[in-house]
C-alpha atoms as a PDB file:
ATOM      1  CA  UNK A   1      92.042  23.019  73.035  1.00  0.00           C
ATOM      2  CA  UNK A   2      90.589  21.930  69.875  1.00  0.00           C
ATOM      3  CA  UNK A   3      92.174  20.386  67.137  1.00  0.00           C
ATOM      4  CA  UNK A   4      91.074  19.168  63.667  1.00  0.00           C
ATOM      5  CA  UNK A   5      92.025  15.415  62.014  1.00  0.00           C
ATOM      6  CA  UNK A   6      92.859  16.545  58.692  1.00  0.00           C
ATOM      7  CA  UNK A   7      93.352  13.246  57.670  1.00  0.00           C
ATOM      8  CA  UNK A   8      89.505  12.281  58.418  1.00  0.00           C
ATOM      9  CA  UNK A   9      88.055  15.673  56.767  1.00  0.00           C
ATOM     10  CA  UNK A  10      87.110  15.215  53.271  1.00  0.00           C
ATOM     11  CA  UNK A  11      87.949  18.815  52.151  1.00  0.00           C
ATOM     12  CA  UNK A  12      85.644  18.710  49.698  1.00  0.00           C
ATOM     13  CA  UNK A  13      82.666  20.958  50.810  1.00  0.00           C
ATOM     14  CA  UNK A  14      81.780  24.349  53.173  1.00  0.00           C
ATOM     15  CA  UNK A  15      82.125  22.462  56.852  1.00  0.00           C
ATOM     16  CA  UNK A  16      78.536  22.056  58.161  1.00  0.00           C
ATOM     17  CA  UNK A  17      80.300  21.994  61.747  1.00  0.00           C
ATOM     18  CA  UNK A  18      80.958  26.428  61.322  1.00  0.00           C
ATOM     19  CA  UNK A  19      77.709  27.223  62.506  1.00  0.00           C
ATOM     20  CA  UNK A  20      77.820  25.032  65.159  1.00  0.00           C
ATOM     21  CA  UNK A  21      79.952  27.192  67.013  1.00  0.00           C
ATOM     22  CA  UNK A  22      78.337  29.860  69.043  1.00  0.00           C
ATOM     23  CA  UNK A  23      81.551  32.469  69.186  1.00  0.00           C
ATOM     24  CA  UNK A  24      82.958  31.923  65.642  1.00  0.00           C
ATOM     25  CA  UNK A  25      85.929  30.286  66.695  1.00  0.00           C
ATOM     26  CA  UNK A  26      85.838  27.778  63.257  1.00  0.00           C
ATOM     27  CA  UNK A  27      86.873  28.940  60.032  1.00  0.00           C
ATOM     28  CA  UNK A  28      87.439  27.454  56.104  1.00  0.00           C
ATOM     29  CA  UNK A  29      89.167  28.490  53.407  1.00  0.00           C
ATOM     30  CA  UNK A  30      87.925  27.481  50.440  1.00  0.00           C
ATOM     31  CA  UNK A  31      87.277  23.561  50.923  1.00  0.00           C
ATOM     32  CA  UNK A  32      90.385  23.117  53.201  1.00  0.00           C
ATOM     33  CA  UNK A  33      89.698  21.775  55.933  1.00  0.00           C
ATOM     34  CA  UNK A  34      88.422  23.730  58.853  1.00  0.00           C
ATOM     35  CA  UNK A  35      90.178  25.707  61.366  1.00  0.00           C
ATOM     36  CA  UNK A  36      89.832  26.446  65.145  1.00  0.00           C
ATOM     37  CA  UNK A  37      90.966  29.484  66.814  1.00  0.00           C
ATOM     38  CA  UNK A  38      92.033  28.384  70.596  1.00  0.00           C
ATOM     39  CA  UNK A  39      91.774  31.679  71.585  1.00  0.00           C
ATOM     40  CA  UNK A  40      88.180  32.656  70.572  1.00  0.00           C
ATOM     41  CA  UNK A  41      87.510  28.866  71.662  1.00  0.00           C
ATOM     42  CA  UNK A  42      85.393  28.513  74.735  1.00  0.00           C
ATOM     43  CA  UNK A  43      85.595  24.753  75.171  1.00  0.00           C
ATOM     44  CA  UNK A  44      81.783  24.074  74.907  1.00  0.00           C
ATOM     45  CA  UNK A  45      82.798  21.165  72.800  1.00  0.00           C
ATOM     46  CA  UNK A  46      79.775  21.122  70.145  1.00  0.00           C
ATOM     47  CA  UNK A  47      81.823  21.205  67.373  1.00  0.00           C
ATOM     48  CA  UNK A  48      83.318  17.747  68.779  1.00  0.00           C
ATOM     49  CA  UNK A  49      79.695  16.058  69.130  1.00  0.00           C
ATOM     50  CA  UNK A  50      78.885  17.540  65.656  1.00  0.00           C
ATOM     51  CA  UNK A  51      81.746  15.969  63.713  1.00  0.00           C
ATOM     52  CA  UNK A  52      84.896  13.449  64.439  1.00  0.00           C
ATOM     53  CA  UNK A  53      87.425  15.615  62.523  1.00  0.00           C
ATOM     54  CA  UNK A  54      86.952  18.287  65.830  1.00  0.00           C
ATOM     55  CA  UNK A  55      88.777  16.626  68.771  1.00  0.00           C
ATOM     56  CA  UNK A  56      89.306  17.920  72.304  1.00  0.00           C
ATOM     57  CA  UNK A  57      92.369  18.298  74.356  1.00  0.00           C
ATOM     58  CA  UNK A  58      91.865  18.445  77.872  1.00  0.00           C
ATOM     59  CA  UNK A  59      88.742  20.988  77.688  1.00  0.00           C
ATOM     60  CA  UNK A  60      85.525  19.079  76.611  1.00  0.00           C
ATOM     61  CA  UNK A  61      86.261  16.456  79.416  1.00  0.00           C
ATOM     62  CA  UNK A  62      84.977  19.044  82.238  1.00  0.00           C
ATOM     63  CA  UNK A  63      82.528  20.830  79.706  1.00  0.00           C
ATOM     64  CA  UNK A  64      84.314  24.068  80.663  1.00  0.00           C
ATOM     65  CA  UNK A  65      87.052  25.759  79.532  1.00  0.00           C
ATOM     66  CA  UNK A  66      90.119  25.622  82.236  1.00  0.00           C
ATOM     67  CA  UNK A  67      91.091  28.914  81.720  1.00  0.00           C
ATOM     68  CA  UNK A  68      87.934  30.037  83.443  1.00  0.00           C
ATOM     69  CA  UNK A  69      88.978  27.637  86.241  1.00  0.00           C
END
């Protein structure tokens, strides 16, 4: 799982981290901060090396997501 640190995200531009994602799982309204869909999410964790707002739980540590396990 993925989850964003609001508190660290400036909110103040289009996330640069959205492409990063190769199946779409990230999504902004707006300036908000960004969004991760843990169900599109397939733990490859680039979103987490692209920015420290992104943080893993328990799926970037294997570089695989467990539910392919």
């Amino acid at each position: 799982m993925i989850v964003i640190r609001k508190e660290l995200c400036p909110q103040n531009h289009a996330c640069p981290t959205l492409p990063v994602c190769p199946v779409g799982a990230i999504s902004q309204q707006g300036f908000s901060a960004p969004t991760v869909d843990n169900d599109k999410c397939i733990c490859c964790c680039k979103c987490v090396k692209s920015c420290a707002v992104f943080v893993s739980i328990g799926c970037c540590e294997n570089g695989r997501d467990p539910r392919l396990a």
